[in-house]
Protein backbone atom coordinates (compact mmCIF):
# COMPACT_ATOMS: atom_id res chain seq x y z
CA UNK A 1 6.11 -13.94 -9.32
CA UNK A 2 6.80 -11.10 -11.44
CA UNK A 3 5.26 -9.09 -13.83
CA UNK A 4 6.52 -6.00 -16.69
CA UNK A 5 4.65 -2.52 -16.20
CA UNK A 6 4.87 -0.53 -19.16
CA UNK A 7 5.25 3.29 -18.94
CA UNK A 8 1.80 3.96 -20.53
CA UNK A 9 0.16 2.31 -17.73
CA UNK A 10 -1.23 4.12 -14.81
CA UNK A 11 0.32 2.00 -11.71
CA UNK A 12 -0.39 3.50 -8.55
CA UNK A 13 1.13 2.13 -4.96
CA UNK A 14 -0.10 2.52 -1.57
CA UNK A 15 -0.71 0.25 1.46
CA UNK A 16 -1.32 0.27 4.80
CA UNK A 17 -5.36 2.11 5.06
CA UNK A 18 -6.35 0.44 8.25
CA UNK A 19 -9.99 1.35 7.44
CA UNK A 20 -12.37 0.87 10.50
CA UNK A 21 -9.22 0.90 12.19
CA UNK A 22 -10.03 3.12 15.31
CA UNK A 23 -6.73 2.76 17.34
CA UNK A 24 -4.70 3.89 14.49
CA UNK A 25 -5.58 7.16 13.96
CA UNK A 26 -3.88 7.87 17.65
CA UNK A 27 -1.14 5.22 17.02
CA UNK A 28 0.00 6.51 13.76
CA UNK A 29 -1.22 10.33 14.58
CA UNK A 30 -3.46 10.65 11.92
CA UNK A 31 -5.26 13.88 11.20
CA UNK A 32 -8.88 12.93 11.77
CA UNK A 33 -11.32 13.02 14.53
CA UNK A 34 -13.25 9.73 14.22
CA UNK A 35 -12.85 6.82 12.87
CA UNK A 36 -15.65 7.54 10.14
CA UNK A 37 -13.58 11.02 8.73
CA UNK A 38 -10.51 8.91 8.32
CA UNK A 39 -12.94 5.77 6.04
CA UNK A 40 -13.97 8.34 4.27
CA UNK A 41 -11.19 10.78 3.51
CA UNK A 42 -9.14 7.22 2.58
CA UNK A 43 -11.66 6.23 0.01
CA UNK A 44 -12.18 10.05 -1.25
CA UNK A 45 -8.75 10.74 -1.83
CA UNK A 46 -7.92 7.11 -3.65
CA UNK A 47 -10.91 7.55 -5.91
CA UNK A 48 -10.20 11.23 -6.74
CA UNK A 49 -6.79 9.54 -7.16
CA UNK A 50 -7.02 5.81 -9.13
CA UNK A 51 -9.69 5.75 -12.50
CA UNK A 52 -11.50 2.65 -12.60
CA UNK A 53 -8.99 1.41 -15.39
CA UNK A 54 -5.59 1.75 -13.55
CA UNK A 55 -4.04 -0.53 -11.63
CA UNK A 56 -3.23 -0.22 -7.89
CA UNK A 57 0.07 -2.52 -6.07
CA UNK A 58 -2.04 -2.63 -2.09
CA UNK A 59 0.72 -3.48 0.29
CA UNK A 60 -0.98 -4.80 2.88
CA UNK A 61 -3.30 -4.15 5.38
CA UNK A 62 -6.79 -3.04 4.25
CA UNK A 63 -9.09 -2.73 7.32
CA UNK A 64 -8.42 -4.04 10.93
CA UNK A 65 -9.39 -4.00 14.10
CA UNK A 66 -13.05 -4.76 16.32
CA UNK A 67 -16.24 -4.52 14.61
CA UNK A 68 -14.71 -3.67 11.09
CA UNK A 69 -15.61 -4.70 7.81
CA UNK A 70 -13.61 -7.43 5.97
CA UNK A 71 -11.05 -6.02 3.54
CA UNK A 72 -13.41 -7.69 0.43
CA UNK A 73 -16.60 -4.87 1.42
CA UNK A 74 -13.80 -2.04 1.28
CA UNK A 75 -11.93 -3.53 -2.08
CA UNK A 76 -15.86 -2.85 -3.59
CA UNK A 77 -15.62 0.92 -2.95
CA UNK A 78 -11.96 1.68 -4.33
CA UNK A 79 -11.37 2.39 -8.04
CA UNK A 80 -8.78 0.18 -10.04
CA UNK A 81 -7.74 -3.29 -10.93
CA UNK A 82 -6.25 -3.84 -7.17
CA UNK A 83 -3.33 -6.13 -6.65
CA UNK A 84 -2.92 -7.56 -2.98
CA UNK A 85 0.37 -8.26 -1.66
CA UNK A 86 -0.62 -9.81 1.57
CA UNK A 87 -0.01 -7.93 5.07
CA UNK A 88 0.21 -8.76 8.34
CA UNK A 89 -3.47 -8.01 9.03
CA UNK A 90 -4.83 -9.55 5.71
CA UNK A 91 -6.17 -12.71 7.48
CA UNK A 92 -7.80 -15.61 5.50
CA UNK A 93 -11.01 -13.97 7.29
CA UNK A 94 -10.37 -10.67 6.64
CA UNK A 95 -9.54 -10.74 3.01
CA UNK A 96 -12.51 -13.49 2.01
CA UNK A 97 -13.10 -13.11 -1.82
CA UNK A 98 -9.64 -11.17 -2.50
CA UNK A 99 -6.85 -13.31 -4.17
CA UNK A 100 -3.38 -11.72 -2.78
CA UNK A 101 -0.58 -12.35 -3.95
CA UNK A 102 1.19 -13.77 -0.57
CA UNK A 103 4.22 -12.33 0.80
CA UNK A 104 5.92 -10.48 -2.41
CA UNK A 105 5.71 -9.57 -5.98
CA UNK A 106 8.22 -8.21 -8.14
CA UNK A 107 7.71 -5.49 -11.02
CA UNK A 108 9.51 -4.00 -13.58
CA UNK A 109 9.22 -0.70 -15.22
CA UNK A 110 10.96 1.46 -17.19
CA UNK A 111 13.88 -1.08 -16.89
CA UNK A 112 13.30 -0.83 -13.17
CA UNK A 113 12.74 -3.20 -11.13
CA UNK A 114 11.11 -3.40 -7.50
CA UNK A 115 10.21 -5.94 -4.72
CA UNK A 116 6.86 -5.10 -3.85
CA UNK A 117 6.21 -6.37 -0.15
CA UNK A 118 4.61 -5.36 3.04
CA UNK A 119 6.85 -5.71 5.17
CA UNK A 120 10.91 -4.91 4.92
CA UNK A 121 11.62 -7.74 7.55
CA UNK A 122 9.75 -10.68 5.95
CA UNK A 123 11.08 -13.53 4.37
CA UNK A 124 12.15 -12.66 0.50
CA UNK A 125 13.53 -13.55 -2.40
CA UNK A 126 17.49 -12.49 -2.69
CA UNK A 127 17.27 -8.90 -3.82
CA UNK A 128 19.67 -6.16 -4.52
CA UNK A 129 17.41 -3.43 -6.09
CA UNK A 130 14.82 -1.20 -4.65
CA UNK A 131 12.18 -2.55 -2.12
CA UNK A 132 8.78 -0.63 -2.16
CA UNK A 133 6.76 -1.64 1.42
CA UNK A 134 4.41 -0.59 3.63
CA UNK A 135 3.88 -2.06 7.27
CA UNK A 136 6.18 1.10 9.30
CA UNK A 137 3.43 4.09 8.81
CA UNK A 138 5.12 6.86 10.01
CA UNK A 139 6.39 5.09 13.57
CA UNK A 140 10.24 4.96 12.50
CA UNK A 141 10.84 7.74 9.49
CA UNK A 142 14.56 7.94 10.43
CA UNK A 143 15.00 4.49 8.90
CA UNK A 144 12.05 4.13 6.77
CA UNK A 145 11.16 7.33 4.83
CA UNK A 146 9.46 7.64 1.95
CA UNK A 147 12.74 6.92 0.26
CA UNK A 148 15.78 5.91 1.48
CA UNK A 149 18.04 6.12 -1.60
CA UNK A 150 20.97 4.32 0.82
CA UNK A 151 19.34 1.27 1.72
CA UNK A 152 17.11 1.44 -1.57
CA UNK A 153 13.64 1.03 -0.02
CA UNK A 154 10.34 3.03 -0.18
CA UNK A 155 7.96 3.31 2.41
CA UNK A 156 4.30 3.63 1.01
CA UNK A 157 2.19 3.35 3.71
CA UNK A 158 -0.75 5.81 4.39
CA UNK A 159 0.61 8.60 6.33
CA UNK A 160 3.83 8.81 4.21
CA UNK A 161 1.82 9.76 1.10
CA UNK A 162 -0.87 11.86 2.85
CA UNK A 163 -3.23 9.08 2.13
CA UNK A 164 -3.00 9.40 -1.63
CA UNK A 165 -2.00 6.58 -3.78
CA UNK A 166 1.51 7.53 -5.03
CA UNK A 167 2.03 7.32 -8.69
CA UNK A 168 4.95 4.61 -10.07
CA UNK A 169 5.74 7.79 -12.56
CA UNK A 170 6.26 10.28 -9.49
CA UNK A 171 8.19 7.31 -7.53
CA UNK A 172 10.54 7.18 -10.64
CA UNK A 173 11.03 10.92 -10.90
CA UNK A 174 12.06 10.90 -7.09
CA UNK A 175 14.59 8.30 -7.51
């Protein structure tokens, strides 16, 4: 699967929310103080972010954990035309009424091009240029910083972007 971006465009990338995802905010150290700051701040910050008209590459994981809403009642509230690449939390149940694009997708812009997936480890096509993922957070950001210009991947989730979909034009310019 693959598809050609053009520079006029408005992509935006970001993955890993975990909305209604209590646990996370003291797994991943988040800055909030309940669960319902963090839902809100997420969708705030994406909407003052995304216009209804651009288009947004999700990398996985939209809400998890007990009690929470399924991914499809959260995809409602967030501005764009959103693209799922399917993460490790994005189950059948969860996601009901999103299409996702499974395990990978890759783009091109700008003569670029990128293996969008949520996860570095999973299973993937052959691939030699840059890798944009989620799946990490913030746990490991010796090996998986925002960019890691040596290995050629970027780490979008969440807390790497201060929970602001990143731009594909400010990705470029830090490349």
């Amino acid at each position: 699967m693959s598809s050609i971006l053009t520079p006029a465009t408005m992509i935006y990338l970001i993955g890993d929310l975990h909305l209604d995802h209590t646990n996370i905010i003291k797994y991943c150290n988040r800055p909030f103080s309940s669960v319902e700051e963090m839902n809100e701040t997420l969708v705030k910050r994406w909407n003052e972010t995304v216009t209804v008209e651009d288009t947004v590459y999700y990398l996985g994981d939209i809400a998890y954990g007990r009690g929470s809403r399924d991914g499809s009642w959260w995809w409602q509230k967030l501005n764009g035309n959103k693209i799922l690449i399917k993460g490790n939390h994005d189950r059948k149940e969860s996601i009901r009424g999103i299409t996702p694009v499974h395990k990978w997708h890759i783009a091109e812009l700008g003569g670029v091009r990128f293996l969008l997936i949520h996860s570095p480890d999973y299973d993937k096509p052959e691939w030699d240029g840059w890798m944009i993922h989620g799946h990490h957070h913030n746990n490991f950001p010796e090996l998986y910083p925002l960019v890691n210009k040596e290995k050629k991947t970027i780490n979008v989730s969440a807390e790497m972007l201060d929970y602001y979909p990143l731009s594909l034009n400010e990705l470029l310019n830090l490349l």
